[in-house]
Protein backbone atom coordinates (compact mmCIF):
# COMPACT_ATOMS: atom_id res chain seq x y z
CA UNK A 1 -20.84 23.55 -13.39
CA UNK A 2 -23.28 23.29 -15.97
CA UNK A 3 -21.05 23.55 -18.82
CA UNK A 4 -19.09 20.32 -18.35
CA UNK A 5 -19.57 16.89 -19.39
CA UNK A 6 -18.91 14.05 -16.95
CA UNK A 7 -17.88 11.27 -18.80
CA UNK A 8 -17.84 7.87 -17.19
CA UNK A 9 -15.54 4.96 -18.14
CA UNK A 10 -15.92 1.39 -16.91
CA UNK A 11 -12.42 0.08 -18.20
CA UNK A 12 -11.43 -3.46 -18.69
CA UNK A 13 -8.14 -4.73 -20.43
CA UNK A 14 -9.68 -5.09 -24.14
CA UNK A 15 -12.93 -2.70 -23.60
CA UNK A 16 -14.20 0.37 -21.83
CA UNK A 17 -17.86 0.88 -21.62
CA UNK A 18 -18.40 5.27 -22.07
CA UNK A 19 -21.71 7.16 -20.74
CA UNK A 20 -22.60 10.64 -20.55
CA UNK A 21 -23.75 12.63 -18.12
CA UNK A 22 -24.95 16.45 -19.09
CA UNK A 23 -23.56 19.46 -16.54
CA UNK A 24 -27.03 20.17 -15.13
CA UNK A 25 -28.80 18.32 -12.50
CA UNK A 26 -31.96 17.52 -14.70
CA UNK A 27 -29.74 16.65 -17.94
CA UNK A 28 -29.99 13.54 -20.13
CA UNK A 29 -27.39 10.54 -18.32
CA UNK A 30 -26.57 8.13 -21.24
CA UNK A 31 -24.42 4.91 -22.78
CA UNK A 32 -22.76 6.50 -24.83
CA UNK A 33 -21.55 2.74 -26.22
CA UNK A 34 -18.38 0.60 -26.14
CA UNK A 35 -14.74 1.40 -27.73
CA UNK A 36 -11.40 -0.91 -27.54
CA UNK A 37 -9.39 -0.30 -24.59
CA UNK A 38 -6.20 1.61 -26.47
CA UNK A 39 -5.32 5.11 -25.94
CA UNK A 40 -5.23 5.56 -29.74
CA UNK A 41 -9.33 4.41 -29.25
CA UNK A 42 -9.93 6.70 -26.27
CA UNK A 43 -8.32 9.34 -28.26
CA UNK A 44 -10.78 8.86 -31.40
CA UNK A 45 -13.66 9.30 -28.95
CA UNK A 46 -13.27 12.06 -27.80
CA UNK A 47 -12.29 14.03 -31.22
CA UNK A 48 -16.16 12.17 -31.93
CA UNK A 49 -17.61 13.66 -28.97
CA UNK A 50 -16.47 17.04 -30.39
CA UNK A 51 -16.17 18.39 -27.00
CA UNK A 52 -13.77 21.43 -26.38
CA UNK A 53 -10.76 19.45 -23.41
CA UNK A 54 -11.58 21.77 -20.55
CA UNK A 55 -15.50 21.24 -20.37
CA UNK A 56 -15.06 17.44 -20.01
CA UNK A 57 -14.91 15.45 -16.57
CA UNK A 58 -14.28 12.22 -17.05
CA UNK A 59 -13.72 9.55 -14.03
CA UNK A 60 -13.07 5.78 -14.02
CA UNK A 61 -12.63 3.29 -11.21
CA UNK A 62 -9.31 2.12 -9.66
CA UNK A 63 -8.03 -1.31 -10.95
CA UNK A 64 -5.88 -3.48 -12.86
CA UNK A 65 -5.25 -2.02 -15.61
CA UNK A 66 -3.47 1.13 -13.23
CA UNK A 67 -2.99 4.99 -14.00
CA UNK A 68 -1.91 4.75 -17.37
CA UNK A 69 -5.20 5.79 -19.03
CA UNK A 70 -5.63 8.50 -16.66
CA UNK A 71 -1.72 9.49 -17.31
CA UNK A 72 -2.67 9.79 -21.21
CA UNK A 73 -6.01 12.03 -20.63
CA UNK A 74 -3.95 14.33 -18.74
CA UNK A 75 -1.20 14.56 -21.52
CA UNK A 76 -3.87 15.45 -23.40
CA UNK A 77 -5.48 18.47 -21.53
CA UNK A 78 -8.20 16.54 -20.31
CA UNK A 79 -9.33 16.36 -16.60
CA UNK A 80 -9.31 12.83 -15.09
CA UNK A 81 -10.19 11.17 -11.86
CA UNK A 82 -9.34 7.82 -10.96
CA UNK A 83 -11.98 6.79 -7.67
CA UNK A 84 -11.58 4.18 -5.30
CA UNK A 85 -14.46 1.46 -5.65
CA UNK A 86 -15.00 0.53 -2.41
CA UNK A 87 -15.72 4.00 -1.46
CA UNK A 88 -18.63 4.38 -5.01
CA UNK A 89 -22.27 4.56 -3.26
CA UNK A 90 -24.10 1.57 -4.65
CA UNK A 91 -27.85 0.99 -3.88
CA UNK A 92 -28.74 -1.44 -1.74
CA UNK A 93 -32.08 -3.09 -3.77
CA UNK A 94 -29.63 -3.02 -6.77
CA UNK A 95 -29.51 -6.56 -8.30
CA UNK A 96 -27.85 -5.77 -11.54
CA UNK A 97 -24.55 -5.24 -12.77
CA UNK A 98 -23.58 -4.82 -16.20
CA UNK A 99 -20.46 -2.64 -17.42
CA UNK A 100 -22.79 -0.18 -19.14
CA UNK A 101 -24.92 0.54 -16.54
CA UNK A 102 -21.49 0.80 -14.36
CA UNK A 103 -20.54 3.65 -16.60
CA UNK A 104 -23.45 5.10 -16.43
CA UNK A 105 -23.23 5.19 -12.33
CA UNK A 106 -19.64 6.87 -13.02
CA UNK A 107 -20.64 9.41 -15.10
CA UNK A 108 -24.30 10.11 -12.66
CA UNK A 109 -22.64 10.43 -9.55
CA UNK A 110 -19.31 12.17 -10.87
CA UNK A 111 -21.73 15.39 -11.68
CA UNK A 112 -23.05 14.98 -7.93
CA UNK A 113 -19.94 15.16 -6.63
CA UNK A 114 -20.58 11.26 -4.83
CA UNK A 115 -17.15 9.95 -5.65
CA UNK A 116 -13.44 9.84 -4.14
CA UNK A 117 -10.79 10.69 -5.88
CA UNK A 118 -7.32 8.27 -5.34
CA UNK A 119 -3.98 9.58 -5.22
CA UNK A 120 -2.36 8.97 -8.59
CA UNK A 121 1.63 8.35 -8.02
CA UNK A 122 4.15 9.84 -10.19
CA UNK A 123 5.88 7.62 -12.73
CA UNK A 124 9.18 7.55 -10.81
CA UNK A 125 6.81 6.45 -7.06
CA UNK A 126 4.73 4.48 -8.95
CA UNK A 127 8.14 2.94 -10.05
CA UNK A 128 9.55 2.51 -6.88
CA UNK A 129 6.23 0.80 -5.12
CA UNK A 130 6.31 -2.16 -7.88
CA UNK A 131 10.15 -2.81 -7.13
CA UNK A 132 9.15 -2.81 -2.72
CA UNK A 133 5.93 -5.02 -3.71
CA UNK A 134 8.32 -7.37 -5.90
CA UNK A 135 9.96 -7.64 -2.92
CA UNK A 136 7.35 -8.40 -0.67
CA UNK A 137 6.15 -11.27 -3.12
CA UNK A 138 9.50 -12.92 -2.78
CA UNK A 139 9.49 -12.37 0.84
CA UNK A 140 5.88 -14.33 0.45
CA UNK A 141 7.38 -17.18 -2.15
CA UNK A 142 10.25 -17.64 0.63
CA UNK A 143 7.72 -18.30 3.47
CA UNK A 144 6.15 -20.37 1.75
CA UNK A 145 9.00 -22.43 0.41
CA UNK A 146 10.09 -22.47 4.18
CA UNK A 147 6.33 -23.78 5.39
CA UNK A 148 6.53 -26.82 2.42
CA UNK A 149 9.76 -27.51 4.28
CA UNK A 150 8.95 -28.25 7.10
CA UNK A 151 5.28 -29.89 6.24
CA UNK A 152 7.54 -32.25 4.75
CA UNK A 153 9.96 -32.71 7.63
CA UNK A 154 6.99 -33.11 10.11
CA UNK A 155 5.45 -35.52 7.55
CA UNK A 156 8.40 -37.99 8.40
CA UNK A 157 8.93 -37.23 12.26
CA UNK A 158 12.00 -35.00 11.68
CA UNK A 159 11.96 -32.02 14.18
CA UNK A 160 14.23 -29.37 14.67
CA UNK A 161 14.98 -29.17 19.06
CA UNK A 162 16.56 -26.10 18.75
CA UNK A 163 15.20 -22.73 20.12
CA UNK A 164 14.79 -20.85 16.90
CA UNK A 165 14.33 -22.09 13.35
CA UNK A 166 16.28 -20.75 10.24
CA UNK A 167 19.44 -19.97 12.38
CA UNK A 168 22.85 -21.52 11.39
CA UNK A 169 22.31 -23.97 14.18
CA UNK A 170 19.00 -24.95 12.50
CA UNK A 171 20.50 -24.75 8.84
CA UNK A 172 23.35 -27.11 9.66
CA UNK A 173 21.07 -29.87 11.41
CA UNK A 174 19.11 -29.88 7.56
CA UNK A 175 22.88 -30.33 6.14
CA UNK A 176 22.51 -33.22 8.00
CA UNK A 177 19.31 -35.05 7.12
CA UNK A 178 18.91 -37.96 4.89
CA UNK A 179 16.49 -40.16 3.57
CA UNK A 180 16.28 -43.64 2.42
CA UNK A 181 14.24 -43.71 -0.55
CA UNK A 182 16.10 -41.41 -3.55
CA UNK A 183 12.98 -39.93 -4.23
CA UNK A 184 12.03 -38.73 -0.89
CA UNK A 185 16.00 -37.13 -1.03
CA UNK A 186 15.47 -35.05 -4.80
CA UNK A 187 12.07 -33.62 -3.03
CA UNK A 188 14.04 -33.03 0.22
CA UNK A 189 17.09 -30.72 -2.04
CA UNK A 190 14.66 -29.54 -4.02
CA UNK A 191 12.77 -27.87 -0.96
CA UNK A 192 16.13 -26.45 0.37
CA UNK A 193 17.20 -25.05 -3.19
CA UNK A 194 14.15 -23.34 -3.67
CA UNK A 195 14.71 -21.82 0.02
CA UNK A 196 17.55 -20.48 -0.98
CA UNK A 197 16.63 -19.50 -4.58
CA UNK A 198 14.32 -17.13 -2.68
CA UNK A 199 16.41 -15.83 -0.02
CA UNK A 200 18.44 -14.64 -3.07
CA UNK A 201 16.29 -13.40 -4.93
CA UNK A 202 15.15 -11.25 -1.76
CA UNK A 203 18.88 -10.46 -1.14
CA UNK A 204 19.11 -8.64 -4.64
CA UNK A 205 15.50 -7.16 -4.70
CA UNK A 206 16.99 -5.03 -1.38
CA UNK A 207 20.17 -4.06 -2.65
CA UNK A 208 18.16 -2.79 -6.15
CA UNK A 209 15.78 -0.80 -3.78
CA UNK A 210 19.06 0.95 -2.13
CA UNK A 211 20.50 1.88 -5.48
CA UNK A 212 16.78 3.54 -7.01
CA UNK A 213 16.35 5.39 -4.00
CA UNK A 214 19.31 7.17 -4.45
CA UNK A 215 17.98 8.20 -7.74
CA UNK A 216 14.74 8.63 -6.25
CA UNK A 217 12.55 12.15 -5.53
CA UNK A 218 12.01 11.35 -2.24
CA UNK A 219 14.85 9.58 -1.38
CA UNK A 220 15.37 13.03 1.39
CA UNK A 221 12.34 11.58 3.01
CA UNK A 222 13.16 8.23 2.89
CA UNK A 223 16.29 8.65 4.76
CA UNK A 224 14.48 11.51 7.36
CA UNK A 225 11.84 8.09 7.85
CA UNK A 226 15.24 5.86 9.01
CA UNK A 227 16.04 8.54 12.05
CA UNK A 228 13.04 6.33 13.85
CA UNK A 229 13.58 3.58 15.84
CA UNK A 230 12.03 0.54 13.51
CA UNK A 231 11.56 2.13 9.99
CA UNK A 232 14.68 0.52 8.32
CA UNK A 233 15.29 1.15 4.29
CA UNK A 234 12.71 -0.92 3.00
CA UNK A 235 10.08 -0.03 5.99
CA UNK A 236 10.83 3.99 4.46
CA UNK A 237 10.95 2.88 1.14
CA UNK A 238 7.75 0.81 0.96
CA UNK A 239 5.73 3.99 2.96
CA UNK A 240 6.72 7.19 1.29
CA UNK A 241 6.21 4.51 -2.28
CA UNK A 242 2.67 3.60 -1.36
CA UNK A 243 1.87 6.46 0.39
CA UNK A 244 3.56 9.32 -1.81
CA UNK A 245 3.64 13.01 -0.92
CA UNK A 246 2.32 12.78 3.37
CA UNK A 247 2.18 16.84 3.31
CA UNK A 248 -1.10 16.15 0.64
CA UNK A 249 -2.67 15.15 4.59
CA UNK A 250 -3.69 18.29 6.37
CA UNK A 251 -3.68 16.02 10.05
CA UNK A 252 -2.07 12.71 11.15
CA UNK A 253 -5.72 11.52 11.48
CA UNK A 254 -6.25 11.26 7.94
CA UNK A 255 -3.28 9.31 7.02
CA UNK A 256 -3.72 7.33 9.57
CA UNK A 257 -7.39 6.59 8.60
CA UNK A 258 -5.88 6.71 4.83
CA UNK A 259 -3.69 3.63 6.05
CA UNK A 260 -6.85 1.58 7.68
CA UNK A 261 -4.72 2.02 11.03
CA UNK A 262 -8.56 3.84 12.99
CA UNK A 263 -10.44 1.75 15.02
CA UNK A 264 -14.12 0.82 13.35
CA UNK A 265 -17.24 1.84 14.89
CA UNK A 266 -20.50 1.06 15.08
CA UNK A 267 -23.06 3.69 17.19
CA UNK A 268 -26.66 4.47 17.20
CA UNK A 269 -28.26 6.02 19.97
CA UNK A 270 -27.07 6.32 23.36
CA UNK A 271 -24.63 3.17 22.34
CA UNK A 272 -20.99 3.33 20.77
CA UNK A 273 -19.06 0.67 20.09
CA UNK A 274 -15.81 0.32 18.45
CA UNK A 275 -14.13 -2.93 16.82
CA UNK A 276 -10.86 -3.70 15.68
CA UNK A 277 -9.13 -1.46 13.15
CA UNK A 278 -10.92 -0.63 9.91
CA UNK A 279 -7.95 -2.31 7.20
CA UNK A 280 -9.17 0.06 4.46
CA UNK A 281 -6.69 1.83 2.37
CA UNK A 282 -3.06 1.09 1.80
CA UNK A 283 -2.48 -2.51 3.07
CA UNK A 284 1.20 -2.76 2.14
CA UNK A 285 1.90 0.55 3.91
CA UNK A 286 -0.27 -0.64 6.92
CA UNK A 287 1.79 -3.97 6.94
CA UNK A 288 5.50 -3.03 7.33
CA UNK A 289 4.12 -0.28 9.58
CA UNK A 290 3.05 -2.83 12.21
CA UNK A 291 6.03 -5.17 11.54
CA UNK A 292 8.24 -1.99 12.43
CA UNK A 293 6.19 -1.27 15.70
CA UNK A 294 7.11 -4.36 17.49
CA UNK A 295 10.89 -2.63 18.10
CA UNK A 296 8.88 -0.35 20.50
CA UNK A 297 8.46 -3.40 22.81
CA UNK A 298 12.19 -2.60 24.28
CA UNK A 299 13.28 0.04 26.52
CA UNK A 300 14.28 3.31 24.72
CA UNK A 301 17.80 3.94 23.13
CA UNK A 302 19.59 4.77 20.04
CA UNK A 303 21.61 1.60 19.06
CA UNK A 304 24.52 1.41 16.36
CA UNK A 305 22.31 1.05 13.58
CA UNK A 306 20.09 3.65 14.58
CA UNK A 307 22.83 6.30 14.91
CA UNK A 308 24.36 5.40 11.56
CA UNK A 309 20.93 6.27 10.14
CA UNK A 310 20.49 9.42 12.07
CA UNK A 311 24.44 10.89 11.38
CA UNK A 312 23.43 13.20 8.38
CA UNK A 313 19.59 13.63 9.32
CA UNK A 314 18.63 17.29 10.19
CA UNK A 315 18.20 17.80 14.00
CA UNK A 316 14.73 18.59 14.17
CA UNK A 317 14.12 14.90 12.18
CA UNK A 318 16.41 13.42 15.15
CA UNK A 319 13.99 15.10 17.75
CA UNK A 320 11.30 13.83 16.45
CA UNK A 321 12.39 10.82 15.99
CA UNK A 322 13.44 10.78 19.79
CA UNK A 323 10.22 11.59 21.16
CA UNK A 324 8.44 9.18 19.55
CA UNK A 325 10.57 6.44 21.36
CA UNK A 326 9.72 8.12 24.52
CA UNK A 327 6.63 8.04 23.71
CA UNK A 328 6.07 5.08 22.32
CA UNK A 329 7.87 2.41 24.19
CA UNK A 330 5.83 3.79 27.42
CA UNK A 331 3.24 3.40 26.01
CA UNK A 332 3.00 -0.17 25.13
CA UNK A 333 3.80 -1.17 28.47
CA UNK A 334 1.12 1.22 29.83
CA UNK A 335 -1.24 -1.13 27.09
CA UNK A 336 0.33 -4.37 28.09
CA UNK A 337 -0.18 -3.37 32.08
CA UNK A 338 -3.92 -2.62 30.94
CA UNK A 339 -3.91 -6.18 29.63
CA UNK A 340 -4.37 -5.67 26.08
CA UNK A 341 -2.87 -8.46 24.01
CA UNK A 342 0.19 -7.54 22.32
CA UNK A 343 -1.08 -7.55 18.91
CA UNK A 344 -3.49 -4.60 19.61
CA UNK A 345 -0.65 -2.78 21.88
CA UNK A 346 1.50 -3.13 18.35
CA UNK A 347 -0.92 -2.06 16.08
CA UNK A 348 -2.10 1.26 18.34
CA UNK A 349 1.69 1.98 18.50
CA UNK A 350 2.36 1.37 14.64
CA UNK A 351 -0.98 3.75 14.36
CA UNK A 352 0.97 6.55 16.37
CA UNK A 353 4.12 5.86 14.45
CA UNK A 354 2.37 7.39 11.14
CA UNK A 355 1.12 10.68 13.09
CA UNK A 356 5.16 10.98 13.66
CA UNK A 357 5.98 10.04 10.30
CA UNK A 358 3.80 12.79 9.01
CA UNK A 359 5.46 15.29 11.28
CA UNK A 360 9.34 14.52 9.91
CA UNK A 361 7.56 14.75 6.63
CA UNK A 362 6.86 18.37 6.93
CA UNK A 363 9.87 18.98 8.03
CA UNK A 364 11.86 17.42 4.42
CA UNK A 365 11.90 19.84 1.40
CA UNK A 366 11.66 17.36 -1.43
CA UNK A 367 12.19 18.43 -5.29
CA UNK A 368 9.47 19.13 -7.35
């Protein structure tokens, strides 16, 4: 332990501030000083530091500017460790933040072992994530575009009597709405084009997710994920992206507190109390987790689509799979006869849905 140097990094897009820290306890923590934010820079410093690769241990905050740093100081020989800021101890008195005193945090608590390491995705997961969130952001522009709509509609006493919205019902009554003044028609189109500029652009976002995956790693686990009852393709796809390699979890408790999906708690004393779930982690994960639960609301059964999905997976995947409907539509009736209000029946059920995730994982070999 005391022969390494714990180098801390506090990296922006044009700039990373660089402090040492020496291996012993008692050993001189210093800026070491500012350098550009290119790999070529990075590499400079550390032929300057004149450090042999395996004594150094240097660490830098998740952010925007991603894994590519930490990609290039591992192509290098060098140890890196990309930590998750909300989990870096800060003290509470502490009134001042500069980037060179941020470093120098890094590099301080790095050599006492304070920080949390983040999962770093490969290239080809890392891949795969940004095409499911590109998705998700047109799912988001297309809401949106939908919510203008009908702010507009409502605006000038136009409203839709049918049962459900967006249906071809709904979409032929807007065929037939008109307005008097031209320019209240162009804004009307416009709204509707964009609509279904959107809906396209979600349409081909999908099918390019279908063809990746089959070029994908993990695509055995993605399709072992589609043997349960409300994890369609992109519900798979967007989990085993985001989350990566589930056997890395040694108990469904810790991806399922990796996801934010635990309840919070707050207990001194002879008093506990828990509050709703604690959100940290992997929202996007946590998101289509919970949108998948709400199939459990329906008695159990393995529909058309659900038996396509399961034809080639192996049979201890469809077991599992199996007993997790069992189990899980039960038991958000037992929660709705309890009186809980559907939203927290959903999200305890999506929570359970994980811990069953995790077990088909373990049961998929996946390629180095």
């Amino acid at each position: 332990m005391t022969d390494f140097i714990f180098v801390g990094l506090d990296v922006h897009q044009k700039s990373i501030d660089v402090a040492l820290a020496e291996g012993s306890r008692d050993g001189e923590v210093r800026s070491y000083g500012k350098i550009n934010g290119e790999p070529s820079d990075v590499d400079r410093l550390f032929r300057r530091l004149g450090y042999k690769k395996d004594r150094l241990r240097v660490v830098y905050e998740a952010g925007p500017c991603g894994y590519v740093l930490c990609r290039h100081l591992h192509a290098r020989g060098i140890h890196c460790t990309v930590v998750a800021p909300s989990l870096t101890p800060r003290r509470a008195g502490d009134r001042i933040k500069t980037d060179r005193r941020d470093a120098v945090t890094l590099a301080r608590l790095h050599r006492a072992g304070e920080l949390t390491g983040v999962y770093v995705p490969r290239v080809e997961d890392e891949a795969i994530r940004d095409l499911t969130r590109a998705r998700e952001d047109a799912k988001s522009s297309e809401r949106k575009a939908k919510q203008r709509l009908n702010a507009f509609l409502l605006r000038h006493g136009r409203k839709y009597g049918g049962p459900r919205k967006w249906s071809r019902a709904h979409r032929r009554w807007l065929s037939d709405q008109s307005f008097e003044h031209p320019a209240q028609q162009i804004v009307f189109q416009e709204y509707i084009d964009t609509i279904e500029e959107c809906e396209r652009r979600v349409a081909r976002l999908v099918e390019q997710i279908g063809e990746q995956v089959e070029h994908w790693p993990m695509k055995p686990v993605v399709e072992a994920f589609q043997s349960m009852r409300g994890v369609s393709l992109i519900v798979a796809a967007t989990v085993v992206a985001e989350v990566g390699d589930m056997t890395r979890f040694d108990e469904p408790g810790q991806l399922t507190a990796y996801l934010g999906l635990v309840p919070s708690e707050s207990s001194s004393g002879g008093r506990r109390k828990q509050g709703g779930i604690t959100k940290s982690g992997n929202g996007h994960a946590r998101r289509v987790l919970i949108q998948g639960a709400w199939t459990y609301r329906y008695p159990p059964r393995v529909g058309r689509r659900l038996r396509d999905r399961r034809e080639e997976a192996p049979s201890e995947v469809c077991k599992i799979g199996w007993k997790a409907q069992l189990r899980l539509c039960g038991r958000y009736h037992r929660l709705m006869a309890r009186g809980k209000p559907s939203q927290v029946a959903v999200t305890a059920i999506a929570r359970e849905m994980a811990a069953f995730l995790w077990a088909i994982a373990r049961e998929v070999p996946v390629a180095a």
